[in-house]
N, C-alpha and C. Protein backbone atom coordinates (compact mmCIF):
# COMPACT_ATOMS: atom_id res chain seq x y z
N UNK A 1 0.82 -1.20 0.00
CA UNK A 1 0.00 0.00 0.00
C UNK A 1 0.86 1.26 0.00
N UNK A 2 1.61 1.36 0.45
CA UNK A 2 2.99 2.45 0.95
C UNK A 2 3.54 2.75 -0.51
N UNK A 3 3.96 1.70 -1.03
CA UNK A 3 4.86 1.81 -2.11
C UNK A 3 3.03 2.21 -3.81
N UNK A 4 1.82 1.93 -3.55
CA UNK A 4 1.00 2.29 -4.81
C UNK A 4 1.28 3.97 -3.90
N UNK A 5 0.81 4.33 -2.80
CA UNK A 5 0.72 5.34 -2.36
C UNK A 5 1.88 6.62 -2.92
N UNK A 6 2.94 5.56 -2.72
CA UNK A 6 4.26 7.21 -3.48
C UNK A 6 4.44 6.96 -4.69
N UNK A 7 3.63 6.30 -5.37
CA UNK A 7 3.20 6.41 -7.14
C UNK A 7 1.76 7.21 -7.37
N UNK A 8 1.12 7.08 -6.40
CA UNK A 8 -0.22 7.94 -6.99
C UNK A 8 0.24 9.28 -6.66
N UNK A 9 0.62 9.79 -5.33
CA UNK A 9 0.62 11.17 -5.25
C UNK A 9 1.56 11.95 -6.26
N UNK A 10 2.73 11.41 -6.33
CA UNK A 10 3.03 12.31 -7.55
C UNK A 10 2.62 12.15 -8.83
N UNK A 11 1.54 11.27 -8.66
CA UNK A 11 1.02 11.38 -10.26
C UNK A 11 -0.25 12.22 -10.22
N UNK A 12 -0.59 12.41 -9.24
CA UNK A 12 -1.76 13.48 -8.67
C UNK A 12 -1.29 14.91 -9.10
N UNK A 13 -0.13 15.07 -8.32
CA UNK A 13 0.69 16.00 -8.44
C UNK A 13 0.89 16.52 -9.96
N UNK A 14 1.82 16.17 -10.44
CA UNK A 14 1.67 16.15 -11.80
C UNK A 14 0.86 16.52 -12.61
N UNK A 15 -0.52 15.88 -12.66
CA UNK A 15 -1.39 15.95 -13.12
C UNK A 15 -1.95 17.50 -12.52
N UNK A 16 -2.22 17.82 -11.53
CA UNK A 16 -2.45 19.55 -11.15
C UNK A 16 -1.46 20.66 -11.91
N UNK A 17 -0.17 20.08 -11.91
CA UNK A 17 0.88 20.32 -12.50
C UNK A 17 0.60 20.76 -14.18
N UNK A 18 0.52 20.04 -14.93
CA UNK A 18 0.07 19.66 -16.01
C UNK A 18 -1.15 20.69 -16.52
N UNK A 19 -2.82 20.69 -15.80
CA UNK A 19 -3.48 21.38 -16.18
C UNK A 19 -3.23 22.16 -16.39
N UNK A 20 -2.85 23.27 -14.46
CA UNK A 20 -2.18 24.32 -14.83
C UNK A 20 -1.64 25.06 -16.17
N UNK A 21 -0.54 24.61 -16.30
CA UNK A 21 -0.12 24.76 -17.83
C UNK A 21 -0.80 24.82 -18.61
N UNK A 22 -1.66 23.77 -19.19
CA UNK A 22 -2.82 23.92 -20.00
C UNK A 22 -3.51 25.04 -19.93
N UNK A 23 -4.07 25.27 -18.74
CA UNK A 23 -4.68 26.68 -18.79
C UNK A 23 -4.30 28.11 -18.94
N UNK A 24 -2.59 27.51 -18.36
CA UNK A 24 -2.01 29.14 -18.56
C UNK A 24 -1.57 29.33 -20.22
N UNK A 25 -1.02 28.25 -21.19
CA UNK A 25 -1.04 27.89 -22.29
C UNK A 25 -2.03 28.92 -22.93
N UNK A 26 -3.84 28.17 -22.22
CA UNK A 26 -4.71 28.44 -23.22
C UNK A 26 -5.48 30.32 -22.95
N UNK A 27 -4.97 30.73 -22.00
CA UNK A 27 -4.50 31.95 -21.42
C UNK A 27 -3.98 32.99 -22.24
N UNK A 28 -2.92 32.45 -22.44
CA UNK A 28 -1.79 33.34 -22.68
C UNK A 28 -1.83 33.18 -24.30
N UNK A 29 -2.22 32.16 -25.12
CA UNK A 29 -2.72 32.34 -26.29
C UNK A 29 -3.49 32.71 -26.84
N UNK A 30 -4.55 33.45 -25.68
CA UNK A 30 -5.83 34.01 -26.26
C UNK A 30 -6.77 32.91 -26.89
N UNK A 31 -6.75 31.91 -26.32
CA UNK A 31 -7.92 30.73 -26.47
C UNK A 31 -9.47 31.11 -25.75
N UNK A 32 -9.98 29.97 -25.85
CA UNK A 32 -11.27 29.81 -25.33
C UNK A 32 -11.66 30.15 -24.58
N UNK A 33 -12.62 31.41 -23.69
CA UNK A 33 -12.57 31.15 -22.25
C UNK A 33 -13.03 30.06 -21.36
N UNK A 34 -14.54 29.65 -22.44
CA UNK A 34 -14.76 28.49 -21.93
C UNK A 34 -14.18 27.13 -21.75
N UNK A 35 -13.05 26.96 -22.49
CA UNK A 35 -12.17 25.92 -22.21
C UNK A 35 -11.06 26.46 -20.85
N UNK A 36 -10.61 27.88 -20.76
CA UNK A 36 -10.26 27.86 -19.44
C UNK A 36 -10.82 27.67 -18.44
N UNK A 37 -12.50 28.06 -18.66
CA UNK A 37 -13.50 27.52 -17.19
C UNK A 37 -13.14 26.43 -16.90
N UNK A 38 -13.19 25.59 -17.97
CA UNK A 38 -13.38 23.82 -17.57
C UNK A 38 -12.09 23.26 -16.89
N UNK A 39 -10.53 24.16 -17.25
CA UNK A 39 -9.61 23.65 -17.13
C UNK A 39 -9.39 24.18 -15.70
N UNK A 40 -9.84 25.80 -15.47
CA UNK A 40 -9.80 25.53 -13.96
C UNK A 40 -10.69 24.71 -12.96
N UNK A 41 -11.38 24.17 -13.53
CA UNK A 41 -12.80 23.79 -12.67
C UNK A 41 -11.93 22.46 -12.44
N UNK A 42 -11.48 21.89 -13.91
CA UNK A 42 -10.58 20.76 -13.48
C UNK A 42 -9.29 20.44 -12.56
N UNK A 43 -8.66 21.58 -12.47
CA UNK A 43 -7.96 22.07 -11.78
C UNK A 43 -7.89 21.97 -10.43
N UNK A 44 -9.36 22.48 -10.19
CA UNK A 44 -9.49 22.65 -8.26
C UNK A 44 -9.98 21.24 -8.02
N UNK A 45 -10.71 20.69 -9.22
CA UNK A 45 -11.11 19.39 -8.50
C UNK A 45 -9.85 17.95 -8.44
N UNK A 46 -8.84 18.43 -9.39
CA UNK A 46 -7.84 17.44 -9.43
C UNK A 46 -6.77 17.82 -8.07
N UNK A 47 -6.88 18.85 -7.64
CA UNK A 47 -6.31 20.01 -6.88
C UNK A 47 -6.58 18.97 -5.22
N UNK A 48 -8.22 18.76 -5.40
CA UNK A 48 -8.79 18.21 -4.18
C UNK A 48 -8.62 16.80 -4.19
N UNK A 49 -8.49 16.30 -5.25
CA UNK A 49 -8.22 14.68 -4.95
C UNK A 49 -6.39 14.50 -4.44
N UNK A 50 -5.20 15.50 -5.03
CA UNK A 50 -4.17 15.70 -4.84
C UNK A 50 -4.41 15.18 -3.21
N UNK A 51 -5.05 16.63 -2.46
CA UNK A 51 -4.64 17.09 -0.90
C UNK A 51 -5.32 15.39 -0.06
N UNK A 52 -6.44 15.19 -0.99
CA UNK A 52 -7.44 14.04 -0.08
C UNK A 52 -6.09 12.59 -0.32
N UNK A 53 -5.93 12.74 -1.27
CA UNK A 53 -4.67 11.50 -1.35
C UNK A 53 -3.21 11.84 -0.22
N UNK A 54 -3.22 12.70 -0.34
CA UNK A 54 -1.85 13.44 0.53
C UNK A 54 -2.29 13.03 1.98
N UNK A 55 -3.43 13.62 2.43
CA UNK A 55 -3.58 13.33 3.50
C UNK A 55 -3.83 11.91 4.17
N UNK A 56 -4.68 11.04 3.13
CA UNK A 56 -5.13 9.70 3.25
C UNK A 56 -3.59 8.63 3.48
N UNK A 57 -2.60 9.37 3.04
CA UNK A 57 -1.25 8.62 3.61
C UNK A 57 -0.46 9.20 4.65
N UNK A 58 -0.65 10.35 5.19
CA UNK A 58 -0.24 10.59 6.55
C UNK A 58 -1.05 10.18 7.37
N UNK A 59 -2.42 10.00 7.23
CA UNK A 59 -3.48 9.17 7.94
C UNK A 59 -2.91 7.49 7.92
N UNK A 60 -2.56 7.11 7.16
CA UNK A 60 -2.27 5.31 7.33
C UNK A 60 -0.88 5.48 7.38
N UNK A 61 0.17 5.95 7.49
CA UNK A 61 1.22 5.74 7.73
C UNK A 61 1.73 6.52 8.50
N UNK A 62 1.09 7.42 9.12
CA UNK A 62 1.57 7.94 10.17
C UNK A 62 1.71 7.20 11.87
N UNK A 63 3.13 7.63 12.18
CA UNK A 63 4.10 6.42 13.61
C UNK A 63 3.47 5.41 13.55
């Protein structure tokens, strides 16, 4: 469990990582706004599975 655990969070990570960009990308190119809605919306919600995973392993592996 320890060892799927420090493969998901930085792929969580990443992945917040990743949008970001996307959005600042689609930003800064004068794209869609409505594709930036979605990308921040995706954002905070990939944002929240990040912290809920983060925490869900200081919860089981903590002392």
């Amino acid at each position: 469990m320890e060892t799927s655990m420090n493969i998901i969070v930085p792929i969580a990570i990443a992945a917040v990582a990743l949008i970001l960009i996307a959005g600042l990308w689609n930003m800064l190119r004068g794209g869609s706004p409505n594709l930036s809605q979605k990308l921040m919306r995706a954002r905070v919600l990939m944002q929240f599975a990040a912290i809920v995973l983060m925490m869900g392993a200081l919860w089981l592996f903590a002392g």
